[in-house]
PDB file of N, CA and C in Angstrom:
ATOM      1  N   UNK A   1       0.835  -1.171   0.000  1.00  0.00           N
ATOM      2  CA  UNK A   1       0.000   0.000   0.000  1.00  0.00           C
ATOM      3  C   UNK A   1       0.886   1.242   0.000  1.00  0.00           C
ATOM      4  N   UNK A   2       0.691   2.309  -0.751  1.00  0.00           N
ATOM      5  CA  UNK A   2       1.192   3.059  -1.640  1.00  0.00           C
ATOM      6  C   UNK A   2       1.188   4.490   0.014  1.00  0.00           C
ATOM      7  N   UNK A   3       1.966   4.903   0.719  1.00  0.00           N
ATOM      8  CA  UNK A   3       0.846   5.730   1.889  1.00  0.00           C
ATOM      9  C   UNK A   3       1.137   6.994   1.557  1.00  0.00           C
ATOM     10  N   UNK A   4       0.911   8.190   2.073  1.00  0.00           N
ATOM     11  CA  UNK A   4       0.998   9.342   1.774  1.00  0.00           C
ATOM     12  C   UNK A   4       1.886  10.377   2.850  1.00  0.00           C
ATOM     13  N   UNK A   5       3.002  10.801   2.186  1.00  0.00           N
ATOM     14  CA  UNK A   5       3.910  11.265   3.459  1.00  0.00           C
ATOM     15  C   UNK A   5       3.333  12.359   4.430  1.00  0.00           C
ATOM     16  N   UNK A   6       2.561  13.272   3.716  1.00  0.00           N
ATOM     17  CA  UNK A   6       1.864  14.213   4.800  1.00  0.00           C
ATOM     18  C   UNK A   6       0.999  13.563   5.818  1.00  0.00           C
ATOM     19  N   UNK A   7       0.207  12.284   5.524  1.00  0.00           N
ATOM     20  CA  UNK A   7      -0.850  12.292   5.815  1.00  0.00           C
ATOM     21  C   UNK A   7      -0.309  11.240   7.154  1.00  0.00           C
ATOM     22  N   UNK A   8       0.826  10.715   6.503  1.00  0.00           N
ATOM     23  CA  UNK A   8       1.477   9.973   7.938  1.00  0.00           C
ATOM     24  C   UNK A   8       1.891  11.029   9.104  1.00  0.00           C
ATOM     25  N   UNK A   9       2.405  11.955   8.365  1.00  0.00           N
ATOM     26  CA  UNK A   9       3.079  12.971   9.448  1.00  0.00           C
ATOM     27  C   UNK A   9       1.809  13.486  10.485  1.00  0.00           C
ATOM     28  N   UNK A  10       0.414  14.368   9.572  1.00  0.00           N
ATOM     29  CA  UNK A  10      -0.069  14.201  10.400  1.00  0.00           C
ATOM     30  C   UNK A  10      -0.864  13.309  11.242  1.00  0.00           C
ATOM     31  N   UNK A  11      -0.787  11.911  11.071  1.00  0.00           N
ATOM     32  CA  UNK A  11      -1.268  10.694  12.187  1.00  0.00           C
ATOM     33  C   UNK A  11      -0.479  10.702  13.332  1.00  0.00           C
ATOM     34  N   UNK A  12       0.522  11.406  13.065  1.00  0.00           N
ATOM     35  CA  UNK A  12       2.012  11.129  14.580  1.00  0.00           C
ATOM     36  C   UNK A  12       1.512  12.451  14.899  1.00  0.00           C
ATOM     37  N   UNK A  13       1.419  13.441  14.167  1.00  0.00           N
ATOM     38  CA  UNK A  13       1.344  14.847  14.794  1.00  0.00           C
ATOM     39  C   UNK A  13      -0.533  15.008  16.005  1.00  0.00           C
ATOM     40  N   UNK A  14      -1.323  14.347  15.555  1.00  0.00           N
ATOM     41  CA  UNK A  14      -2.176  13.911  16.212  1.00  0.00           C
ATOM     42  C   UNK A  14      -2.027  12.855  17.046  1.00  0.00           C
ATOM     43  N   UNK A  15      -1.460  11.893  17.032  1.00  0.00           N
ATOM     44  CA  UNK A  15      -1.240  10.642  17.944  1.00  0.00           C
ATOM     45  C   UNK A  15      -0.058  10.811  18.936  1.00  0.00           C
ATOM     46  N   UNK A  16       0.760  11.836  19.014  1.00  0.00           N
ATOM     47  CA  UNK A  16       1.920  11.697  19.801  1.00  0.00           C
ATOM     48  C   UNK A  16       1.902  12.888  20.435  1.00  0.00           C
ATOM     49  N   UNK A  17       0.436  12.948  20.911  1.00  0.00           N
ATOM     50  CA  UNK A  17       0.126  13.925  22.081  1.00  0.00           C
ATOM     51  C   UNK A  17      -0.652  13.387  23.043  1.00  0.00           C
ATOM     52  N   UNK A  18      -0.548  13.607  24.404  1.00  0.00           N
ATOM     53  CA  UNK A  18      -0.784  12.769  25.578  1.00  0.00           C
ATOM     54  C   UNK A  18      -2.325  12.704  25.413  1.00  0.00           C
ATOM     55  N   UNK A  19      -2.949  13.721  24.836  1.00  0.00           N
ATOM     56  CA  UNK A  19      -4.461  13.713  24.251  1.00  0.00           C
ATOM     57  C   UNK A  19      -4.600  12.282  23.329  1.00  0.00           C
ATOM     58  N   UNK A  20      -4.108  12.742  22.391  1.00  0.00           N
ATOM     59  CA  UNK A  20      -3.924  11.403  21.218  1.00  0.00           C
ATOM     60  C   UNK A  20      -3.666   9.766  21.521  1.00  0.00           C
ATOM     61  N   UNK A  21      -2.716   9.788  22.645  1.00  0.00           N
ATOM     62  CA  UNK A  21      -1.969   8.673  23.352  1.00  0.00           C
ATOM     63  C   UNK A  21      -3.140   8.313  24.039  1.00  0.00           C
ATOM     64  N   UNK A  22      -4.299   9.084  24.819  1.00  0.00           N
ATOM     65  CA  UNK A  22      -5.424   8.588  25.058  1.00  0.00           C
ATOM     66  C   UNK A  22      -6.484   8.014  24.453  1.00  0.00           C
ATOM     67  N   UNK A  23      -6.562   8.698  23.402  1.00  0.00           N
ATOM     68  CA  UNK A  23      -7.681   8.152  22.232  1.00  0.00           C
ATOM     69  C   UNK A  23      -6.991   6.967  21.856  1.00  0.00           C
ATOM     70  N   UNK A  24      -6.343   6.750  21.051  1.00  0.00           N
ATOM     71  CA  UNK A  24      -5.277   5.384  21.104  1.00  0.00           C
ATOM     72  C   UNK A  24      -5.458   4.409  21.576  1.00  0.00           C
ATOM     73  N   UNK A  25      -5.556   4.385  22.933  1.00  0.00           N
ATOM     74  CA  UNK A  25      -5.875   3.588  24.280  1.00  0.00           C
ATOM     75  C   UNK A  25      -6.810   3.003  24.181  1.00  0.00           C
ATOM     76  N   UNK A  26      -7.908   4.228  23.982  1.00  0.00           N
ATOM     77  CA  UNK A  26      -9.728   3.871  23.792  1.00  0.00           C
ATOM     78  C   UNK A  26      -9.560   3.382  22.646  1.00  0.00           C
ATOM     79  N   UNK A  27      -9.026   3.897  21.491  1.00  0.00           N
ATOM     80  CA  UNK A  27      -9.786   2.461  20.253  1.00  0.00           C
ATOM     81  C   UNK A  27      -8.958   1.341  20.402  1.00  0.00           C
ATOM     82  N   UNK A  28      -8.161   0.796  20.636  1.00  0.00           N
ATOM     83  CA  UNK A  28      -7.369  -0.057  21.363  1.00  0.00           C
ATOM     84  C   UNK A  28      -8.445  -1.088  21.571  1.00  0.00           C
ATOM     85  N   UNK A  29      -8.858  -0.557  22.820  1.00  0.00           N
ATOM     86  CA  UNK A  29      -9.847  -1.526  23.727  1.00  0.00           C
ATOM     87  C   UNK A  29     -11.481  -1.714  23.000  1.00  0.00           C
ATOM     88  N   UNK A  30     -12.042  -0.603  22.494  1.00  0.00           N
ATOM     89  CA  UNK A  30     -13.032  -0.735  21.191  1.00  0.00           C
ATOM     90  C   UNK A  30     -12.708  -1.665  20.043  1.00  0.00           C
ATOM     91  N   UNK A  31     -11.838  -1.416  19.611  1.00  0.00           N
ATOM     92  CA  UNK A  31     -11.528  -2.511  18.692  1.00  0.00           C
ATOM     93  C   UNK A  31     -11.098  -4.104  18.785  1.00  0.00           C
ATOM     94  N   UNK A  32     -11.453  -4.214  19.788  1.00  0.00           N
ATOM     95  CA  UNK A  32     -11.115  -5.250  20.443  1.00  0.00           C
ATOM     96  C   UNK A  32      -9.786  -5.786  20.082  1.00  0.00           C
ATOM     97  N   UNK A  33      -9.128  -5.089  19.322  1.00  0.00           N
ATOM     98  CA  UNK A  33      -7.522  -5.613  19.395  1.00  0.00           C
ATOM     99  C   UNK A  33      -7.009  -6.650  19.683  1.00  0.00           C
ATOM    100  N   UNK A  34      -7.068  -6.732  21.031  1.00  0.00           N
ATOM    101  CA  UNK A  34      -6.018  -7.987  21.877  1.00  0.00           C
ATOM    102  C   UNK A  34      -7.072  -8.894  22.647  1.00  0.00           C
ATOM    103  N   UNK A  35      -8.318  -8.876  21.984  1.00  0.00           N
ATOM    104  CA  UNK A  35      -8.953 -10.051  22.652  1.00  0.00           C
ATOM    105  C   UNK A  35      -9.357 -11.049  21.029  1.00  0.00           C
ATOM    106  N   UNK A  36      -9.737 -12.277  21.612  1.00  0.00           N
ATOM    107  CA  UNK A  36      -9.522 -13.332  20.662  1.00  0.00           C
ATOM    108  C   UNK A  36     -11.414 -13.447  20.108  1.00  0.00           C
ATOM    109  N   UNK A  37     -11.576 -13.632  19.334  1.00  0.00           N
ATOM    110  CA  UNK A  37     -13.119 -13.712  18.586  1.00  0.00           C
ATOM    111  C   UNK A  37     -13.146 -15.111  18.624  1.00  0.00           C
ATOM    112  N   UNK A  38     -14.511 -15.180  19.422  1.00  0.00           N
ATOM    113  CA  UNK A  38     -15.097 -16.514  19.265  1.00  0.00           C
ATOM    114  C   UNK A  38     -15.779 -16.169  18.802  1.00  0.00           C
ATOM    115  N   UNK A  39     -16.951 -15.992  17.849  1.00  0.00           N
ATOM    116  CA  UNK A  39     -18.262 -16.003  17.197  1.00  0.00           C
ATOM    117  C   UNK A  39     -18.055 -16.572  16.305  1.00  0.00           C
ATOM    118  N   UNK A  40     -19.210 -17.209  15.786  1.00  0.00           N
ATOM    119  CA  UNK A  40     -19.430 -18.468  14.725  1.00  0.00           C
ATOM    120  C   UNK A  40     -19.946 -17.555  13.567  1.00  0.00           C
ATOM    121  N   UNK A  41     -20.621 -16.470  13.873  1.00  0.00           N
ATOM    122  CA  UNK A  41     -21.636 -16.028  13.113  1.00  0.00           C
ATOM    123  C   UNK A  41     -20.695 -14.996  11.952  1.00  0.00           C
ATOM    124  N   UNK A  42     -20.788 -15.664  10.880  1.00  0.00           N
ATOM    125  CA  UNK A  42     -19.746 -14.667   9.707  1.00  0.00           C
ATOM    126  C   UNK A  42     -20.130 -13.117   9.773  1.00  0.00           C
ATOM    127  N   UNK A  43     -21.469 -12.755  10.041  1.00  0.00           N
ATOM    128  CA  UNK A  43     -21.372 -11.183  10.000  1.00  0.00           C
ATOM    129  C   UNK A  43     -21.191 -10.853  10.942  1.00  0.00           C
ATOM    130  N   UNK A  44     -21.378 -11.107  12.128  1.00  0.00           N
ATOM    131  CA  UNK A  44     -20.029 -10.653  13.416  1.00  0.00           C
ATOM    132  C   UNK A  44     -18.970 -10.606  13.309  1.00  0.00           C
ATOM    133  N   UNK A  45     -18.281 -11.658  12.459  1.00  0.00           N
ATOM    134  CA  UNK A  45     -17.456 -11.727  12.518  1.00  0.00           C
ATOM    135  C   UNK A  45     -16.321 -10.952  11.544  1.00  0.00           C
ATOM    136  N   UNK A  46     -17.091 -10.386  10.496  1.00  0.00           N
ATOM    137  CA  UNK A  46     -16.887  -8.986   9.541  1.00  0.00           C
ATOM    138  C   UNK A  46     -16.893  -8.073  10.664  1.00  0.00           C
ATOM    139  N   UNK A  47     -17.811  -7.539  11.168  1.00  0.00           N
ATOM    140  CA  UNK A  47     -17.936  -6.532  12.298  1.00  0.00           C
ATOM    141  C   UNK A  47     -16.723  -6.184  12.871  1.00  0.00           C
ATOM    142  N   UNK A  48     -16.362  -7.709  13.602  1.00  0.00           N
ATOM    143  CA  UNK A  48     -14.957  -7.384  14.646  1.00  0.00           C
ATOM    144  C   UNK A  48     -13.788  -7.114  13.771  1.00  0.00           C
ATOM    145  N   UNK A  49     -13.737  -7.980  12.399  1.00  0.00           N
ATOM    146  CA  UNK A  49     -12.348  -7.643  11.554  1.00  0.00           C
ATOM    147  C   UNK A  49     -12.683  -6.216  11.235  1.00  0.00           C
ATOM    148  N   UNK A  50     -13.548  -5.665  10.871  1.00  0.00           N
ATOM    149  CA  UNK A  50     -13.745  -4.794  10.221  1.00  0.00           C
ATOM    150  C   UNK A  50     -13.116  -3.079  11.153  1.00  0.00           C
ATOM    151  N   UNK A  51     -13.336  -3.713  13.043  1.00  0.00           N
ATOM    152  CA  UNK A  51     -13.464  -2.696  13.605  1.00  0.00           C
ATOM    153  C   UNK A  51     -11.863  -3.268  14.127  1.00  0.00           C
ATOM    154  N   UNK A  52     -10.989  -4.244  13.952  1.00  0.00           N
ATOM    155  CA  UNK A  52      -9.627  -4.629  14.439  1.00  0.00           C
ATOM    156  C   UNK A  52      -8.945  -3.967  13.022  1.00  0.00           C
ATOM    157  N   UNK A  53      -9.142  -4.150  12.057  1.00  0.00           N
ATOM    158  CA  UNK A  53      -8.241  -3.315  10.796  1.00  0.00           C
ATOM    159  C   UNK A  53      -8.594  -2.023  10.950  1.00  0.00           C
ATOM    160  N   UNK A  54      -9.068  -1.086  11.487  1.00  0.00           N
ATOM    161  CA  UNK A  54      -9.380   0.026  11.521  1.00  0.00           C
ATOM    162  C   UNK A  54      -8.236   0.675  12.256  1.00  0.00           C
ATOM    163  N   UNK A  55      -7.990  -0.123  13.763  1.00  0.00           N
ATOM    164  CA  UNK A  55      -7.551   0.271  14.419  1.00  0.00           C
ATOM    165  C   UNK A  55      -5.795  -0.232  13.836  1.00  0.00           C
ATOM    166  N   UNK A  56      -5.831  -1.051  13.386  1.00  0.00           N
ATOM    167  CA  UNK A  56      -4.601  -1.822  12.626  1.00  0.00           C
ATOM    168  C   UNK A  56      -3.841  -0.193  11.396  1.00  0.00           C
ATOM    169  N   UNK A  57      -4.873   0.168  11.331  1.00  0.00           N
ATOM    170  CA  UNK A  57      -4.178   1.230  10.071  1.00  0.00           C
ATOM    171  C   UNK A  57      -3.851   2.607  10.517  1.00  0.00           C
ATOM    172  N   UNK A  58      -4.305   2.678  11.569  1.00  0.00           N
ATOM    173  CA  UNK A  58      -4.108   3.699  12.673  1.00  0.00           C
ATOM    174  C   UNK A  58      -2.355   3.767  12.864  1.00  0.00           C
ATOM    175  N   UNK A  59      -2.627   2.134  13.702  1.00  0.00           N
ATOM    176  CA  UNK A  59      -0.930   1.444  13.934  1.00  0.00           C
ATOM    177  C   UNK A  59      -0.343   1.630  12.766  1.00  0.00           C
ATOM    178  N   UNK A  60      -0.276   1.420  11.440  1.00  0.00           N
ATOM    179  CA  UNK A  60       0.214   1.270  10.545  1.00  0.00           C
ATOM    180  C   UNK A  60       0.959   2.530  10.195  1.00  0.00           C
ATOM    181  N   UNK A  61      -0.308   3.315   9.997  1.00  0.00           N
ATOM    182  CA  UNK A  61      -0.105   5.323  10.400  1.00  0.00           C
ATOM    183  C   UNK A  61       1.213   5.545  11.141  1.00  0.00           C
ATOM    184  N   UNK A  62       1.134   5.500  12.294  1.00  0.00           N
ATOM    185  CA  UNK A  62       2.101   5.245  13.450  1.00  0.00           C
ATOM    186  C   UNK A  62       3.481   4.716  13.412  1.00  0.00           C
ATOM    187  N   UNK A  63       3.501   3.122  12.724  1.00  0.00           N
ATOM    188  CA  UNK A  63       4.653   2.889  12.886  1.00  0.00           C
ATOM    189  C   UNK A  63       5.624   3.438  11.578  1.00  0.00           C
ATOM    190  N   UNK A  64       4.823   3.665  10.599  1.00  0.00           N
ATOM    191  CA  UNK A  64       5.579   4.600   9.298  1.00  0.00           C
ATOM    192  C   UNK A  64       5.902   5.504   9.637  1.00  0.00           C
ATOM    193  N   UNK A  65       5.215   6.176  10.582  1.00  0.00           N
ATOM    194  CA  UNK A  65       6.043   8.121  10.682  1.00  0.00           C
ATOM    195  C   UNK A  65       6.924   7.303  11.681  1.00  0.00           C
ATOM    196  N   UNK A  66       7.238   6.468  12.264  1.00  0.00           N
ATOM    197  CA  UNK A  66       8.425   6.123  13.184  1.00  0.00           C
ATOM    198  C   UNK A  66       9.576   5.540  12.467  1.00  0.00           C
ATOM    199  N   UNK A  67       9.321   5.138  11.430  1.00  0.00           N
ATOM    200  CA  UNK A  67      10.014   4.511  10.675  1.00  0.00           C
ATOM    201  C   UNK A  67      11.040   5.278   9.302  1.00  0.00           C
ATOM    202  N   UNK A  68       9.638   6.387   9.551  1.00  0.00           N
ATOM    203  CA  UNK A  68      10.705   7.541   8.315  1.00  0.00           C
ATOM    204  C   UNK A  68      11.137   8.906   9.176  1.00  0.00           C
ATOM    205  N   UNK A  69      11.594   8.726   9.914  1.00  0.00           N
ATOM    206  CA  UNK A  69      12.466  10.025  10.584  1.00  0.00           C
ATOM    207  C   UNK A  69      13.769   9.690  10.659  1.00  0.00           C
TER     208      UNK A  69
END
């Protein structure tokens, strides 16, 4: 995926403020991230991928502006 250098800069310039570092936190735990999906049911189970890659591209955001300085 092709990303966009401003648009990384500003994801760090928003995320690497103790404000930001909070929101972070919260979709973290919304996105259920670090807990494991049991549901059987395939459109739940879109739901949770849907709301774990969200938060995944956030990270992604993140670890690129860390990666290009």
């Amino acid at each position: 995926m092709k990303l966009n250098k401003k648009l990384v800069k500003s994801y760090a310039y928003a995320f690497n403020t103790p404000e930001g570092q909070a929101v972070l936190a919260d979709l973290e735990e919304v996105s259920g991230f670090l807990e494991m999906t049991d549901s059987t049911d395939p459109v739940e189970l879109g739901y949770l991928s849907a709301k774990r890659d969200f938060y995944l591209y956030i990270k992604l955001m993140l670890d690129e502006a860390k990666e290009s300085k």
